[in-house]
PDB file of N, CA and C in Angstrom:
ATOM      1  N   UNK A   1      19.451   6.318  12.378  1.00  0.00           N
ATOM      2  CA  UNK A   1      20.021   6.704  11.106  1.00  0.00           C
ATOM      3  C   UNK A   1      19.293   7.947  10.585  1.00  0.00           C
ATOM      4  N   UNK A   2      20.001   8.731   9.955  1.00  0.00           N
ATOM      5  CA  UNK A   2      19.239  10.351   9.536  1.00  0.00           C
ATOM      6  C   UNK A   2      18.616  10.168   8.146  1.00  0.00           C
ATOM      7  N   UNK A   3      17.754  10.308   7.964  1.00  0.00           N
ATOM      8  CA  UNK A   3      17.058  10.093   6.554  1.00  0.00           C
ATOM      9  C   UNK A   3      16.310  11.461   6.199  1.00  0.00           C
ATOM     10  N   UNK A   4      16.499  11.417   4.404  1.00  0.00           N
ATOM     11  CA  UNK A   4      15.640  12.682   4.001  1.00  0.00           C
ATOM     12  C   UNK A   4      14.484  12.621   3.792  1.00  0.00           C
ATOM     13  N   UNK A   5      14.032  11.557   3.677  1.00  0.00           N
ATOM     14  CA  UNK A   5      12.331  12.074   3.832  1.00  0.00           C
ATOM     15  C   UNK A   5      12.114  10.736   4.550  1.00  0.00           C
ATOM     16  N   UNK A   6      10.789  10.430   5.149  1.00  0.00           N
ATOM     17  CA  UNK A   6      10.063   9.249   5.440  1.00  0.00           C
ATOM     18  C   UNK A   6       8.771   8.574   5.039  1.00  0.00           C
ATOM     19  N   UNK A   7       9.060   7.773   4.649  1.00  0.00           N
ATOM     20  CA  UNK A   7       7.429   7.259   4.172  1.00  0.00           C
ATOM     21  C   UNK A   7       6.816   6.170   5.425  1.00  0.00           C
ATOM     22  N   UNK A   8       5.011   6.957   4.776  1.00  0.00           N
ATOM     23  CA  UNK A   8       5.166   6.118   6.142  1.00  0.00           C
ATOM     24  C   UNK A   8       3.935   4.968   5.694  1.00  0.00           C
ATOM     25  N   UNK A   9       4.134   3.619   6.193  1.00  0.00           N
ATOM     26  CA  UNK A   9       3.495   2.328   5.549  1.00  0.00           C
ATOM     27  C   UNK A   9       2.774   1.677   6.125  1.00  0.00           C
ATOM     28  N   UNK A  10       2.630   2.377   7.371  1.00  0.00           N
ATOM     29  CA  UNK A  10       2.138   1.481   8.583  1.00  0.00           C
ATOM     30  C   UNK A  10       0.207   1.047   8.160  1.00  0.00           C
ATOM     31  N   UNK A  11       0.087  -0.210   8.609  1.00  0.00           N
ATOM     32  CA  UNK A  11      -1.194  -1.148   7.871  1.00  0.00           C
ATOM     33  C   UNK A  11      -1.166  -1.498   6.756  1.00  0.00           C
ATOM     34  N   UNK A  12       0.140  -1.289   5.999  1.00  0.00           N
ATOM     35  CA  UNK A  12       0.214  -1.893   4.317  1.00  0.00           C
ATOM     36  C   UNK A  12       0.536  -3.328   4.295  1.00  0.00           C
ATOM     37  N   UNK A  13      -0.194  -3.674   3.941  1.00  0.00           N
ATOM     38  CA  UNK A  13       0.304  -4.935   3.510  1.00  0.00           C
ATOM     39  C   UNK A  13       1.039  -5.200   2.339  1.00  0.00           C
ATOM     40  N   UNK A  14       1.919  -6.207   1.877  1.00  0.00           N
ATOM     41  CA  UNK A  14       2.575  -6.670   0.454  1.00  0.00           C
ATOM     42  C   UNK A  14       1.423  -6.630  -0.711  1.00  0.00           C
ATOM     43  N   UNK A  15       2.130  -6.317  -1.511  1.00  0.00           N
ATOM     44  CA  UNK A  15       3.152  -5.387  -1.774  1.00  0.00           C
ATOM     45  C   UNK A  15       3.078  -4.202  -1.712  1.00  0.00           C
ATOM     46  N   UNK A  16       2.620  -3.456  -1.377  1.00  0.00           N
ATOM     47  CA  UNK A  16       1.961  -2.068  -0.923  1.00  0.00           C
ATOM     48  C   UNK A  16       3.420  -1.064  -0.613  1.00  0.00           C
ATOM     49  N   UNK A  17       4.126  -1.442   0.659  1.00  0.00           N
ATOM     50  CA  UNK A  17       4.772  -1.224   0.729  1.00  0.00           C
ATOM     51  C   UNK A  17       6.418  -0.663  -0.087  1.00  0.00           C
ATOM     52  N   UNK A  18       6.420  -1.885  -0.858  1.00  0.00           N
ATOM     53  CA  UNK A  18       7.452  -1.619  -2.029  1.00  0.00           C
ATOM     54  C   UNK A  18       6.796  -0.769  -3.199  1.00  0.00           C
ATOM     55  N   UNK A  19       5.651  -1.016  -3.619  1.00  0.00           N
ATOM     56  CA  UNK A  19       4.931  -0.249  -4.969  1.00  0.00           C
ATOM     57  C   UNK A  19       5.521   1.514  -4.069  1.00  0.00           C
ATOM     58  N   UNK A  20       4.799   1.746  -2.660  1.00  0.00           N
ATOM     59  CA  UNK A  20       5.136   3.165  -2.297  1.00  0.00           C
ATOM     60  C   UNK A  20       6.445   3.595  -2.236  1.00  0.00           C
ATOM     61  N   UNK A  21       7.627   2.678  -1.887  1.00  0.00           N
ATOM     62  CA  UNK A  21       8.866   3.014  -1.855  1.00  0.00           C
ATOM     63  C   UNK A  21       9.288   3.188  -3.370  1.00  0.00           C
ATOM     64  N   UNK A  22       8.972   2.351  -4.319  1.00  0.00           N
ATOM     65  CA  UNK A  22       9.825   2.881  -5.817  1.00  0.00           C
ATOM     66  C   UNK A  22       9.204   3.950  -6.169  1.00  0.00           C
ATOM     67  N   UNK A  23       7.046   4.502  -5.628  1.00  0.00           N
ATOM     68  CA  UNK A  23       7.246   5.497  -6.280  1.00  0.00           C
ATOM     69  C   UNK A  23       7.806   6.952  -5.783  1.00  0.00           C
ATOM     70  N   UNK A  24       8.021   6.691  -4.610  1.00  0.00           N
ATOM     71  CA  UNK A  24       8.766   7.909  -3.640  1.00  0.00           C
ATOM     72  C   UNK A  24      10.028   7.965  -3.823  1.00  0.00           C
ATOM     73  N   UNK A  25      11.199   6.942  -4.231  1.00  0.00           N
ATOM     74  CA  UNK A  25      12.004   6.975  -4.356  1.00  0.00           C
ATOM     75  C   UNK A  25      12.468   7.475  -5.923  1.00  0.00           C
ATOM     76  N   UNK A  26      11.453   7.328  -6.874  1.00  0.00           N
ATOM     77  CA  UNK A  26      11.537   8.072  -8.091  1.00  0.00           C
ATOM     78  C   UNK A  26      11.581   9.570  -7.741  1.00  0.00           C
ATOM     79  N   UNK A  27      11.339  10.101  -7.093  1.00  0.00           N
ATOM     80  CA  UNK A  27      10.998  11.614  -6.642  1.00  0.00           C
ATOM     81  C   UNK A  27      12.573  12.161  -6.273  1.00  0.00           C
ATOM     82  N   UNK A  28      13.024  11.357  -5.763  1.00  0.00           N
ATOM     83  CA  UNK A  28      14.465  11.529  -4.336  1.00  0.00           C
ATOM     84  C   UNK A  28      15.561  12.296  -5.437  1.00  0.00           C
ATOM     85  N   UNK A  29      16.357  12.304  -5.098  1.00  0.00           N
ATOM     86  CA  UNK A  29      17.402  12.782  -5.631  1.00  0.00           C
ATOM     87  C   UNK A  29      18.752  11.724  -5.482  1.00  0.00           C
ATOM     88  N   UNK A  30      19.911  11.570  -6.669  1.00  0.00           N
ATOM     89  CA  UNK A  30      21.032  10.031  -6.031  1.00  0.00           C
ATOM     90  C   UNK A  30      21.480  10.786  -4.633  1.00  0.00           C
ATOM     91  N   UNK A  31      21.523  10.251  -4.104  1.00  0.00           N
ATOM     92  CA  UNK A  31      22.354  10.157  -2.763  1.00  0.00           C
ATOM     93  C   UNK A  31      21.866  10.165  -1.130  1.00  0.00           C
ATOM     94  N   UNK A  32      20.162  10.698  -1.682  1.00  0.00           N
ATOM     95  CA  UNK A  32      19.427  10.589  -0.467  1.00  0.00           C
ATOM     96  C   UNK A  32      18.893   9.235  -0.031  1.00  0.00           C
ATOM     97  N   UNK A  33      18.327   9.340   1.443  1.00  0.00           N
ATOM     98  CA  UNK A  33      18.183   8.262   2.472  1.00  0.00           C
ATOM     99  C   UNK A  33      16.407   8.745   2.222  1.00  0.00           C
ATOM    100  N   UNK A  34      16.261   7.416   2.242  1.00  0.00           N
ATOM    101  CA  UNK A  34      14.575   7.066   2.780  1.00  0.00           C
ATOM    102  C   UNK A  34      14.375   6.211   3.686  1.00  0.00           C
ATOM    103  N   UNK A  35      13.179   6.302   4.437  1.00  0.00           N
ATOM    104  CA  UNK A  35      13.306   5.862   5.409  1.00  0.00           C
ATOM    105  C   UNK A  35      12.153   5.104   5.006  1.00  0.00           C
ATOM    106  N   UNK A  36      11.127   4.263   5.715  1.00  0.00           N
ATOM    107  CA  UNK A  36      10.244   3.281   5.709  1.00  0.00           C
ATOM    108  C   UNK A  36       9.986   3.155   6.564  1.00  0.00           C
ATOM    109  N   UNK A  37       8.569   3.279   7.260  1.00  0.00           N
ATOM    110  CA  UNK A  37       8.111   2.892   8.525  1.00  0.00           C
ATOM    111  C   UNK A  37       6.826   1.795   7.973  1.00  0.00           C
ATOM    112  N   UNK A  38       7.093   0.594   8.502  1.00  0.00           N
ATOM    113  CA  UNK A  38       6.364  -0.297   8.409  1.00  0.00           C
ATOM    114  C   UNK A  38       6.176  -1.005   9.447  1.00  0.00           C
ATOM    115  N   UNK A  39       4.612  -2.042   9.111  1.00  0.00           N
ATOM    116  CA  UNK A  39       4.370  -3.377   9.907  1.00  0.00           C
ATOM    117  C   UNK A  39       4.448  -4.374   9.256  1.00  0.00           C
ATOM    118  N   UNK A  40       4.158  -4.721   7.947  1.00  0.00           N
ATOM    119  CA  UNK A  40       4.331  -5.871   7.362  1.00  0.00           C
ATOM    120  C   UNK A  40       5.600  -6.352   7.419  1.00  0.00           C
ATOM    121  N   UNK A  41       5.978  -7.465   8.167  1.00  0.00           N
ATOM    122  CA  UNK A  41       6.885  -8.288   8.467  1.00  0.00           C
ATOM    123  C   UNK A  41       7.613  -8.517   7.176  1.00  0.00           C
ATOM    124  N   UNK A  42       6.794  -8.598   6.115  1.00  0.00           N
ATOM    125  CA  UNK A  42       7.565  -8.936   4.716  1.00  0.00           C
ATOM    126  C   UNK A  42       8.636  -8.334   4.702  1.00  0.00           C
ATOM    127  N   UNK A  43       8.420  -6.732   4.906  1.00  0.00           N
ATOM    128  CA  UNK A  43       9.389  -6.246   4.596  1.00  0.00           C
ATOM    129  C   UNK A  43      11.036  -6.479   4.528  1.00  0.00           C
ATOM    130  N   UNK A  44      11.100  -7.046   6.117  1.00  0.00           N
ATOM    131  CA  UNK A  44      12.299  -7.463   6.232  1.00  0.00           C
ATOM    132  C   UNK A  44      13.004  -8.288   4.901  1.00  0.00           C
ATOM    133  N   UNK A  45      12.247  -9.041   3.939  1.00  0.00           N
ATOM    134  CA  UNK A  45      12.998  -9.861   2.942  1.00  0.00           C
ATOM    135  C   UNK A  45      12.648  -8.825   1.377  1.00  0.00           C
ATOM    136  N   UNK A  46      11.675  -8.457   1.721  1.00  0.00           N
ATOM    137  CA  UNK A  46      11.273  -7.798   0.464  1.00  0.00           C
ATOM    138  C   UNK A  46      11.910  -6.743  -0.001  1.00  0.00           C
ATOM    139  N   UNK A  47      11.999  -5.663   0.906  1.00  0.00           N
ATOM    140  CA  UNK A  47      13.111  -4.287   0.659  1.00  0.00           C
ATOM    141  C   UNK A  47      14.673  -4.905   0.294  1.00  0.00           C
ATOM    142  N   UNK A  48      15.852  -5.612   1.253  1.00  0.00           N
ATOM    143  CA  UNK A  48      16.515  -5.982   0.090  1.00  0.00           C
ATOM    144  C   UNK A  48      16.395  -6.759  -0.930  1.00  0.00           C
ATOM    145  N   UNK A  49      15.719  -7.391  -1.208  1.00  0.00           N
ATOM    146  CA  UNK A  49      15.031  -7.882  -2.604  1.00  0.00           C
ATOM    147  C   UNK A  49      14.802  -6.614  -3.450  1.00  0.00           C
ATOM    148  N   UNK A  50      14.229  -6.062  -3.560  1.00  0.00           N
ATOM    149  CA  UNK A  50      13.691  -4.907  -4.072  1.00  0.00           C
ATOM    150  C   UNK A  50      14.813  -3.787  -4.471  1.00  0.00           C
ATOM    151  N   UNK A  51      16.153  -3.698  -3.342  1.00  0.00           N
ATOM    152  CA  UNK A  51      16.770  -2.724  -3.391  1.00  0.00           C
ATOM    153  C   UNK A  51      18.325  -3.587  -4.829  1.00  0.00           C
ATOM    154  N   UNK A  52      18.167  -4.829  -4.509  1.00  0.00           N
ATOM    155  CA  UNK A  52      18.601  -5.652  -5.135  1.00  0.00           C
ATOM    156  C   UNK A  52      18.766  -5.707  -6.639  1.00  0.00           C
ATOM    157  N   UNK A  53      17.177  -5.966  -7.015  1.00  0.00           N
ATOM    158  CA  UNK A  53      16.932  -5.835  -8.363  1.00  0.00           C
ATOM    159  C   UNK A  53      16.642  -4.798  -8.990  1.00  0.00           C
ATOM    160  N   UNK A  54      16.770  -3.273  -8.275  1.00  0.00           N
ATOM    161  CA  UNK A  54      16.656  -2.011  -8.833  1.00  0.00           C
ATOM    162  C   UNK A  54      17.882  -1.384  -8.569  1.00  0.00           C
ATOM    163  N   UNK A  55      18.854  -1.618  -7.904  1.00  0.00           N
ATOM    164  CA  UNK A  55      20.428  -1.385  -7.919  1.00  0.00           C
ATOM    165  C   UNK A  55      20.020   0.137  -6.838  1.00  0.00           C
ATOM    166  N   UNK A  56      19.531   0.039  -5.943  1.00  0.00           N
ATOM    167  CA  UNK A  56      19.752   0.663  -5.153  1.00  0.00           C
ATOM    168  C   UNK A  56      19.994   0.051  -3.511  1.00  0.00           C
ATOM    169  N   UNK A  57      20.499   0.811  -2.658  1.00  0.00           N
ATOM    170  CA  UNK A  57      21.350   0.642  -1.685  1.00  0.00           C
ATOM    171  C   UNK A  57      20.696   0.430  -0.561  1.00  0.00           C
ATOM    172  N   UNK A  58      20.371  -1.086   0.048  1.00  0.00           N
ATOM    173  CA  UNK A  58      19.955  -1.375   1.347  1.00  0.00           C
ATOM    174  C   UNK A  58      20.958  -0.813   2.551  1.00  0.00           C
ATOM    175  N   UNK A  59      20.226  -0.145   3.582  1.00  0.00           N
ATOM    176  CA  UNK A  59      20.964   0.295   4.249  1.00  0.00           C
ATOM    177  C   UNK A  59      20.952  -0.849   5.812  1.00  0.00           C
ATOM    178  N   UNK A  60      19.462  -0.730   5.583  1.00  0.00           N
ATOM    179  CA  UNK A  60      19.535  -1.588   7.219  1.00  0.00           C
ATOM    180  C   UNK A  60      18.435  -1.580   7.497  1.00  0.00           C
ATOM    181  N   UNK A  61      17.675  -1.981   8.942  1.00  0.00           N
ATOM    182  CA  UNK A  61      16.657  -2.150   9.430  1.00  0.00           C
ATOM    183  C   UNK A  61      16.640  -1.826  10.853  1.00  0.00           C
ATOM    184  N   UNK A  62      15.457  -1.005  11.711  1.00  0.00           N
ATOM    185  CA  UNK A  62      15.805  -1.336  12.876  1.00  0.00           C
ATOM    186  C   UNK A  62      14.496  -2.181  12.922  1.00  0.00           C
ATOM    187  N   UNK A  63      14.272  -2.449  14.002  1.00  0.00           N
ATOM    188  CA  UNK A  63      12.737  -3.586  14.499  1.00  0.00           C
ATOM    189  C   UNK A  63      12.921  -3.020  15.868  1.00  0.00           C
ATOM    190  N   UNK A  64      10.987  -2.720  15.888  1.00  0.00           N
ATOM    191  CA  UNK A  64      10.836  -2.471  17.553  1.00  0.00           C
ATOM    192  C   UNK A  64       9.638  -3.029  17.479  1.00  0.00           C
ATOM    193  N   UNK A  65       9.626  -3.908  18.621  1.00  0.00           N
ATOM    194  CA  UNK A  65       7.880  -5.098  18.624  1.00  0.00           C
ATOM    195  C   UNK A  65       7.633  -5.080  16.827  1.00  0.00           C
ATOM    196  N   UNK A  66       6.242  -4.811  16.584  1.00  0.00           N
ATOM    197  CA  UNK A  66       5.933  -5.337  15.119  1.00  0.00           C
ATOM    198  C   UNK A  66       6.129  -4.222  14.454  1.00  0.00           C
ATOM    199  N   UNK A  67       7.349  -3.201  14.438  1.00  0.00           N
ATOM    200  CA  UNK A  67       7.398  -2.107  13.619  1.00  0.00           C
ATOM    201  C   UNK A  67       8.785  -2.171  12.935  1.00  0.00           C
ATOM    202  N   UNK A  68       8.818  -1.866  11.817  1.00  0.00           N
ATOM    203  CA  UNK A  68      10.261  -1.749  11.236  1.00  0.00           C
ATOM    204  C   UNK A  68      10.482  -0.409  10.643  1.00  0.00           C
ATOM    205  N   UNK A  69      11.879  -0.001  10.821  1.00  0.00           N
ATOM    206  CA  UNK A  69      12.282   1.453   9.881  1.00  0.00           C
ATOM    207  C   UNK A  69      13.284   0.561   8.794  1.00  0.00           C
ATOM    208  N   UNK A  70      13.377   0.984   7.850  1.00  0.00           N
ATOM    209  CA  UNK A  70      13.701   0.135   7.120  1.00  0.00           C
ATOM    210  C   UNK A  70      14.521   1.601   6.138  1.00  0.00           C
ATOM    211  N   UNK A  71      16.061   1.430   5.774  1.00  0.00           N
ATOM    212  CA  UNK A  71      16.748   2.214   5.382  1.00  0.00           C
ATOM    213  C   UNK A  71      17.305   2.319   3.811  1.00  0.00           C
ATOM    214  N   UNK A  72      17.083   3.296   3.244  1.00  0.00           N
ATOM    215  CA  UNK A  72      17.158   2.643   1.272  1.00  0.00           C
ATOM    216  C   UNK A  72      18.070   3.921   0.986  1.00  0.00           C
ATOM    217  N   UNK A  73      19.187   3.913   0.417  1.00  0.00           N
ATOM    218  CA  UNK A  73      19.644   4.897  -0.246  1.00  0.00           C
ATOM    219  C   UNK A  73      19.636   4.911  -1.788  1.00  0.00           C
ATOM    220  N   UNK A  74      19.083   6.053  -2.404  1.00  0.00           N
ATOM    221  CA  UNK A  74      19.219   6.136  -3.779  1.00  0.00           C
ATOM    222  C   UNK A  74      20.405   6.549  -4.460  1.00  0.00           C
ATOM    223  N   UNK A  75      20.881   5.125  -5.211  1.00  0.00           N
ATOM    224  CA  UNK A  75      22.016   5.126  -6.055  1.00  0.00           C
ATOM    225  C   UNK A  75      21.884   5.771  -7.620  1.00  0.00           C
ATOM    226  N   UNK A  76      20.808   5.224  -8.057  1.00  0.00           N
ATOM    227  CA  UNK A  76      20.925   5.212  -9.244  1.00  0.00           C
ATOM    228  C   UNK A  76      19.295   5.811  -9.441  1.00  0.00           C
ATOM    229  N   UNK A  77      19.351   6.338 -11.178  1.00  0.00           N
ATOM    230  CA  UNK A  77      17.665   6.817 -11.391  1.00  0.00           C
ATOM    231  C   UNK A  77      17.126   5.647 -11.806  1.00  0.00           C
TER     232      UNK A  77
END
């Protein structure tokens, strides 16, 4: 998936991860893709959780061994 910027999370543990995505995603502009490179397994439940209760747009996940890209589009400020 093509994303405009990437953050990258790798050794974060919870919540670490999400605190860096809302504040990078405050930066973005509506309509851009972020990307997420993580290990914390959380992620998988936490980002749509997260994208959930801030009304922005889960895109998807890939998983390779213990790594995830994890896909967020910004809807709203």
């Amino acid at each position: 998936m093509k994303a405009d910027e990437t953050l990258d999370c790798f050794g974060l543990l919870c919540p670490m991860p999400i605190v860096k995505t809302a504040e990078k995603i405050k930066a973005m502009r509506v309509g851009q893709v972020l990307e997420v490179d993580a290990t914390d397994v959380g992620i998988k439940s936490d980002m749509p959780a997260w994208c959930k209760a801030t009304g922005q747009e889960y895109l998807g996940i890939e998983e390779k061994a213990a790594e995830y890209k994890v896909y967020v589009k910004k809807v709203r400020q």
